[in-house]
Protein backbone atom coordinates (compact mmCIF):
# COMPACT_ATOMS: atom_id res chain seq x y z
CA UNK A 1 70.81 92.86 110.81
CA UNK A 2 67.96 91.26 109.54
CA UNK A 3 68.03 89.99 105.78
CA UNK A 4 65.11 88.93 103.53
CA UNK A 5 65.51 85.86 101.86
CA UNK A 6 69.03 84.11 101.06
CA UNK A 7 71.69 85.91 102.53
CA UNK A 8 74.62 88.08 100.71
CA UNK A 9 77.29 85.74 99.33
CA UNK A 10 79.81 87.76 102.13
CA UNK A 11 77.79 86.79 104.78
CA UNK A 12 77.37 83.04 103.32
CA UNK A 13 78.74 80.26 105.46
CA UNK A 14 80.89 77.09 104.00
CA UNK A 15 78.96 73.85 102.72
CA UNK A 16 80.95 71.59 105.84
CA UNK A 17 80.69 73.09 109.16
CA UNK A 18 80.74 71.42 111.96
CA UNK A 19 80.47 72.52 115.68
CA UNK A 20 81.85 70.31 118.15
CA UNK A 21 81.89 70.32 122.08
CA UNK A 22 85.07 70.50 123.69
CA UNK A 23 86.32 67.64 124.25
CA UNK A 24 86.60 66.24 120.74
CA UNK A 25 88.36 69.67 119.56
CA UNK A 26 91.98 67.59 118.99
CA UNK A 27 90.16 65.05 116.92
CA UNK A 28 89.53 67.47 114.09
CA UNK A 29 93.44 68.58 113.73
CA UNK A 30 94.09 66.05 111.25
CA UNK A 31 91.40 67.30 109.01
CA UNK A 32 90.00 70.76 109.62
CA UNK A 33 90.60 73.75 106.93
CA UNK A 34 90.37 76.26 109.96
CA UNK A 35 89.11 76.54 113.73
CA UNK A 36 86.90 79.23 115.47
CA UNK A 37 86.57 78.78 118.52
CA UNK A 38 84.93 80.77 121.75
CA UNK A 39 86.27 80.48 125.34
CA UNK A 40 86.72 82.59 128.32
CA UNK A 41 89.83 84.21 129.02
CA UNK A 42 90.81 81.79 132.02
CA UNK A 43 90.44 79.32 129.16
CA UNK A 44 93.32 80.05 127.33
CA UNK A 45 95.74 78.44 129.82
CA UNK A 46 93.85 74.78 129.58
CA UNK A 47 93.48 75.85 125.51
CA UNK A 48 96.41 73.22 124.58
CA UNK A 49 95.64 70.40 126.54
CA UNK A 50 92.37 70.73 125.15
CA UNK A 51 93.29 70.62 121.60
CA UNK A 52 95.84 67.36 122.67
CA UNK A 53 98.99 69.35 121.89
CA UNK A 54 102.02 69.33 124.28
CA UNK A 55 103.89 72.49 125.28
CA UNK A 56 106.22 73.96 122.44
CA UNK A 57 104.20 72.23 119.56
CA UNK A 58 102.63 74.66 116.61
CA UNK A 59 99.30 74.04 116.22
CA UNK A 60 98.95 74.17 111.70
CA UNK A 61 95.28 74.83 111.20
CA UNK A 62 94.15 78.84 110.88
CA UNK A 63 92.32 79.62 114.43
CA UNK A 64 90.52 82.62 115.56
CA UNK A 65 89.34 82.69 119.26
CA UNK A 66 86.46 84.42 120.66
CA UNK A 67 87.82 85.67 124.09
CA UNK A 68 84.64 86.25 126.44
CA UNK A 69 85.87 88.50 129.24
CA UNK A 70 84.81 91.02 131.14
CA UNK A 71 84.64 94.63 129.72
CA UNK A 72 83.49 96.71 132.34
CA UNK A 73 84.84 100.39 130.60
CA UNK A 74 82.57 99.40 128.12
CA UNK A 75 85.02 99.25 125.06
CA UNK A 76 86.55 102.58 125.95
CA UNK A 77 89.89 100.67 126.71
CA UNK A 78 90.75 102.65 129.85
CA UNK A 79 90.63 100.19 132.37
CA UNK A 80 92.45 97.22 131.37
CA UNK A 81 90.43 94.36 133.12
CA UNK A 82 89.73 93.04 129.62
CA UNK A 83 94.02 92.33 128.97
CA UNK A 84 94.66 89.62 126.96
CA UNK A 85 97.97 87.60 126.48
CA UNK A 86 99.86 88.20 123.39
CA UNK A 87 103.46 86.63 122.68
CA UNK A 88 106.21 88.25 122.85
CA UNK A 89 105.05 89.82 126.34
CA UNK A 90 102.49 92.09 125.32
CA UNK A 91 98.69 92.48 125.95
CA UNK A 92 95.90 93.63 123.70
CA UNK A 93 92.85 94.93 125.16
CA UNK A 94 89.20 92.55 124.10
CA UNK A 95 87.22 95.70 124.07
CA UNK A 96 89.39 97.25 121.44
CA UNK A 97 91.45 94.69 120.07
CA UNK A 98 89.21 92.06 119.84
CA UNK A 99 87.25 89.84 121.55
CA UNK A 100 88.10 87.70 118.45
CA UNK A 101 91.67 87.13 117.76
CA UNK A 102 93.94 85.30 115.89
CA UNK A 103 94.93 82.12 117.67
CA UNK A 104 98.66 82.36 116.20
CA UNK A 105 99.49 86.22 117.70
CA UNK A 106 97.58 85.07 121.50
CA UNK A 107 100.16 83.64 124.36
CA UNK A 108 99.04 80.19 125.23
């Protein structure tokens, strides 16, 4: 989508954005209003040391995640390779579910 000129106030991004590398992630806890952030799906599992919180602690900022897996049905959700960890046990499917999700409903 190509636009001509300043872009629609829905598509507008905030003043303060900041993109960091890995690494410094846990050092904007204290003051970030929310997180995106993009990882693969083997990433999830190294997703809280990363962000410097230990096992059982609730991470309090808002947190989307951009799960980059494979999809090789693609996005007819037969095949299942693109699974993703939700809590309570279940899985939702990148290709249909996502690939972004909420980091408060993924498994981690």
């Amino acid at each position: 989508m190509t636009f001509a000129g300043a872009l629609p106030a829905r598509f507008s991004l905030p003043a303060a954005l900041e993109i960091v590398a890995s690494p410094e992630v846990a050092s904007l806890l204290d003051w970030a209003d929310f997180l995106a952030i993009d990882l693969p799906l083997a990433g999830l599992v190294e997703l809280r040391h990363h962000l410097g919180l230990a096992s059982g602690v609730a991470l309090h900022t808002p947190a989307q995640v951009l799960i980059m897996t494979a999809m090789p049905c693609a996005g007819i959700a037969e095949c299942g390779a693109c699974a993703v960890p939700l809590r309570r046990r279940r899985f939702g499917l990148a290709c249909q579910d996502g690939p972004v999700f909420d980091l408060h409903a993924l498994e981690w």
